[in-house]
C-alpha atoms as a PDB file:
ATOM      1  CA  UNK A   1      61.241  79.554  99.346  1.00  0.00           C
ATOM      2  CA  UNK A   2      64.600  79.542  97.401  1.00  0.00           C
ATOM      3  CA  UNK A   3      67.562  81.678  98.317  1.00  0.00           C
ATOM      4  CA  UNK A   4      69.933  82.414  96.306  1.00  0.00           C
ATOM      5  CA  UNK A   5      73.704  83.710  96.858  1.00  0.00           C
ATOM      6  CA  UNK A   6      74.281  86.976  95.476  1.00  0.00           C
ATOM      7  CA  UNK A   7      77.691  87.177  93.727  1.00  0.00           C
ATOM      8  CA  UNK A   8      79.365  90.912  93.159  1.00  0.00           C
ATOM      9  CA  UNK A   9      82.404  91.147  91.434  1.00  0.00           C
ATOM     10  CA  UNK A  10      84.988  94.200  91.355  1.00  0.00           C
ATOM     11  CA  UNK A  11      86.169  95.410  88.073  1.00  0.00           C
ATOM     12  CA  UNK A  12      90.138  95.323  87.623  1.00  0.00           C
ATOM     13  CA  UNK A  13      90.183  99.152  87.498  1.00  0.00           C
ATOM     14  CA  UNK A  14      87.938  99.287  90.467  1.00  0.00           C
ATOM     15  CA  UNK A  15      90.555  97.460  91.926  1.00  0.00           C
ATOM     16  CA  UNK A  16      93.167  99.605  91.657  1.00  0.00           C
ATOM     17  CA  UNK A  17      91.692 102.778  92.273  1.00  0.00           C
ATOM     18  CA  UNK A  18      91.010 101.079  95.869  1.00  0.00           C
ATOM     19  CA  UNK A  19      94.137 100.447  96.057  1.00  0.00           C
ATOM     20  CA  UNK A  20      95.363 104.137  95.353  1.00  0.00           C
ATOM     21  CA  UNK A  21      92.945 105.446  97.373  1.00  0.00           C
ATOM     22  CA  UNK A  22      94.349 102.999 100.614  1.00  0.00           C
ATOM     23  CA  UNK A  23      97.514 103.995  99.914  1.00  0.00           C
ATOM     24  CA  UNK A  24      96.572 107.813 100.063  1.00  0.00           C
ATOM     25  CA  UNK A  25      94.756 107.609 103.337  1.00  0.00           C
ATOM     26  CA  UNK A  26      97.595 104.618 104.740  1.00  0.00           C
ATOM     27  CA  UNK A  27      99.917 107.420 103.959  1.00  0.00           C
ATOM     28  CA  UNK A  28      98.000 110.555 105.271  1.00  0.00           C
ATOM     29  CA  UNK A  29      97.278 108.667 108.593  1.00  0.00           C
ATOM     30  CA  UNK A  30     100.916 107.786 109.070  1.00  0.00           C
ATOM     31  CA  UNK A  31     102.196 111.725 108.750  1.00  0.00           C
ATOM     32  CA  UNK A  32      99.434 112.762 110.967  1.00  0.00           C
ATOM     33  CA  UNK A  33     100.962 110.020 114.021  1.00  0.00           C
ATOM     34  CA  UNK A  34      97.921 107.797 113.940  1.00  0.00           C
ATOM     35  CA  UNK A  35      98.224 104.056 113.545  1.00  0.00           C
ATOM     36  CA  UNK A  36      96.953 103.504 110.193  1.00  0.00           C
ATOM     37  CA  UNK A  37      95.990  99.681 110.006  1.00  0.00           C
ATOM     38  CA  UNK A  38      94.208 100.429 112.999  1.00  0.00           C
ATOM     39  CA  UNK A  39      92.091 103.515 111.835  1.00  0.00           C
ATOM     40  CA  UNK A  40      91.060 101.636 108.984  1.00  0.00           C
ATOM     41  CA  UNK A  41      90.073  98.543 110.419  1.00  0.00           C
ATOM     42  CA  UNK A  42      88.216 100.844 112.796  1.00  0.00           C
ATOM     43  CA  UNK A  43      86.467 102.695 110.154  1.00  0.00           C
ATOM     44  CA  UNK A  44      85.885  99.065 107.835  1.00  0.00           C
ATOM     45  CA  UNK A  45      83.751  97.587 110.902  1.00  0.00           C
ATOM     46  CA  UNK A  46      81.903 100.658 111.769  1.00  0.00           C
ATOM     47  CA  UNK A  47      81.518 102.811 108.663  1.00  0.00           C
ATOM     48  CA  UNK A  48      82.598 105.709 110.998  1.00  0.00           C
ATOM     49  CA  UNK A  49      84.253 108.416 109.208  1.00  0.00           C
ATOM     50  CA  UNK A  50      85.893 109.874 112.266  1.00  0.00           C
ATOM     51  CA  UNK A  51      88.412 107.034 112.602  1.00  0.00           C
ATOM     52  CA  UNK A  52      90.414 108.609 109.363  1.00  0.00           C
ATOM     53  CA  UNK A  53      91.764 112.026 109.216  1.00  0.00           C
ATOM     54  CA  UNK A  54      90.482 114.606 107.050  1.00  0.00           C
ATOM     55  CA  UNK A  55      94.194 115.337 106.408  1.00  0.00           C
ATOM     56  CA  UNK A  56      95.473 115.652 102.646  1.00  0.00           C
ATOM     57  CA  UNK A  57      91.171 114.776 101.590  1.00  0.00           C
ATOM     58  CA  UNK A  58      91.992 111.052 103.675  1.00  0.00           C
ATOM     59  CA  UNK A  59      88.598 111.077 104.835  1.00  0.00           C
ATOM     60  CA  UNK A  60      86.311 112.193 101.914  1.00  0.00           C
ATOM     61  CA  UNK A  61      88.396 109.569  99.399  1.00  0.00           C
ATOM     62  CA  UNK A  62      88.072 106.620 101.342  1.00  0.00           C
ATOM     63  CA  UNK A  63      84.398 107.545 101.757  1.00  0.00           C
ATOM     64  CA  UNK A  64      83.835 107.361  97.642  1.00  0.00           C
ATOM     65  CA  UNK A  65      85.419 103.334  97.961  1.00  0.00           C
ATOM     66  CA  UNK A  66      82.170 100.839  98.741  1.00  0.00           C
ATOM     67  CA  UNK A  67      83.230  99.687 101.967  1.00  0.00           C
ATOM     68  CA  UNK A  68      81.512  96.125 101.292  1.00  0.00           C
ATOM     69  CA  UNK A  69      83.293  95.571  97.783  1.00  0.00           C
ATOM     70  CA  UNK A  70      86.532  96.809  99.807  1.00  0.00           C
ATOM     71  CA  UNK A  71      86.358  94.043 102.280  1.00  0.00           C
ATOM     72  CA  UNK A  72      85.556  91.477  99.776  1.00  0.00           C
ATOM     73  CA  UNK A  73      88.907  92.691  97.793  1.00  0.00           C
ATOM     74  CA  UNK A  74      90.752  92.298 101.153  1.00  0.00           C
ATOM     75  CA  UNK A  75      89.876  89.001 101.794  1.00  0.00           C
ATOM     76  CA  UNK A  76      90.307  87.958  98.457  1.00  0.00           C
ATOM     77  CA  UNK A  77      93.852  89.683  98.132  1.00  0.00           C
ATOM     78  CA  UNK A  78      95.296  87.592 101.655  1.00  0.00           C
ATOM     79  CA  UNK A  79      93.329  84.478 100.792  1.00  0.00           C
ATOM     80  CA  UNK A  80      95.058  84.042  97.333  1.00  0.00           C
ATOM     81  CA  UNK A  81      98.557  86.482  98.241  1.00  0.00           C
ATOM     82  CA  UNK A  82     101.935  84.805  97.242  1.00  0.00           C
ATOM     83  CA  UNK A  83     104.236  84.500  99.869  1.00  0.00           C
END
């Protein structure tokens, strides 16, 4: 039996609206006192909604962002990030 490697790729507009949209709830989490990095790594490992705050619609817009094409823009973005 062969495997073979899925590939998925994220569309350039795709892209940014994930990055909007992590900006948004970044930026709702910070007003509310929260630590935001930290809620959202929280929420990134265990697809738990609870981690962000429902403040300023945080919680349903991350929820619309694939969580797995997310993570694969993440990594991408620090592996190949100018310094």
């Amino acid at each position: 039996m062969t495997e073979i490697t899925q590939k998925f790729t994220v569309p350039g507009d795709d892209k940014e609206t994930m990055r909007r949209i992590l900006r948004n709830v970044y930026e709702a989490l910070t007003e509310k006192g929260y630590n935001p990095v930290n809620q959202i790594v929280g929420y990134l490992l265990t697809e738990d909604p609870t981690y962000i705050t429902n403040y300023n619609g945080a919680r349903s817009m991350i929820c619309k962002i694939d969580r797995d094409e997310l993570m694969q823009v993440l990594v991408q973005e620090y592996l190949f990030a100018q310094y």
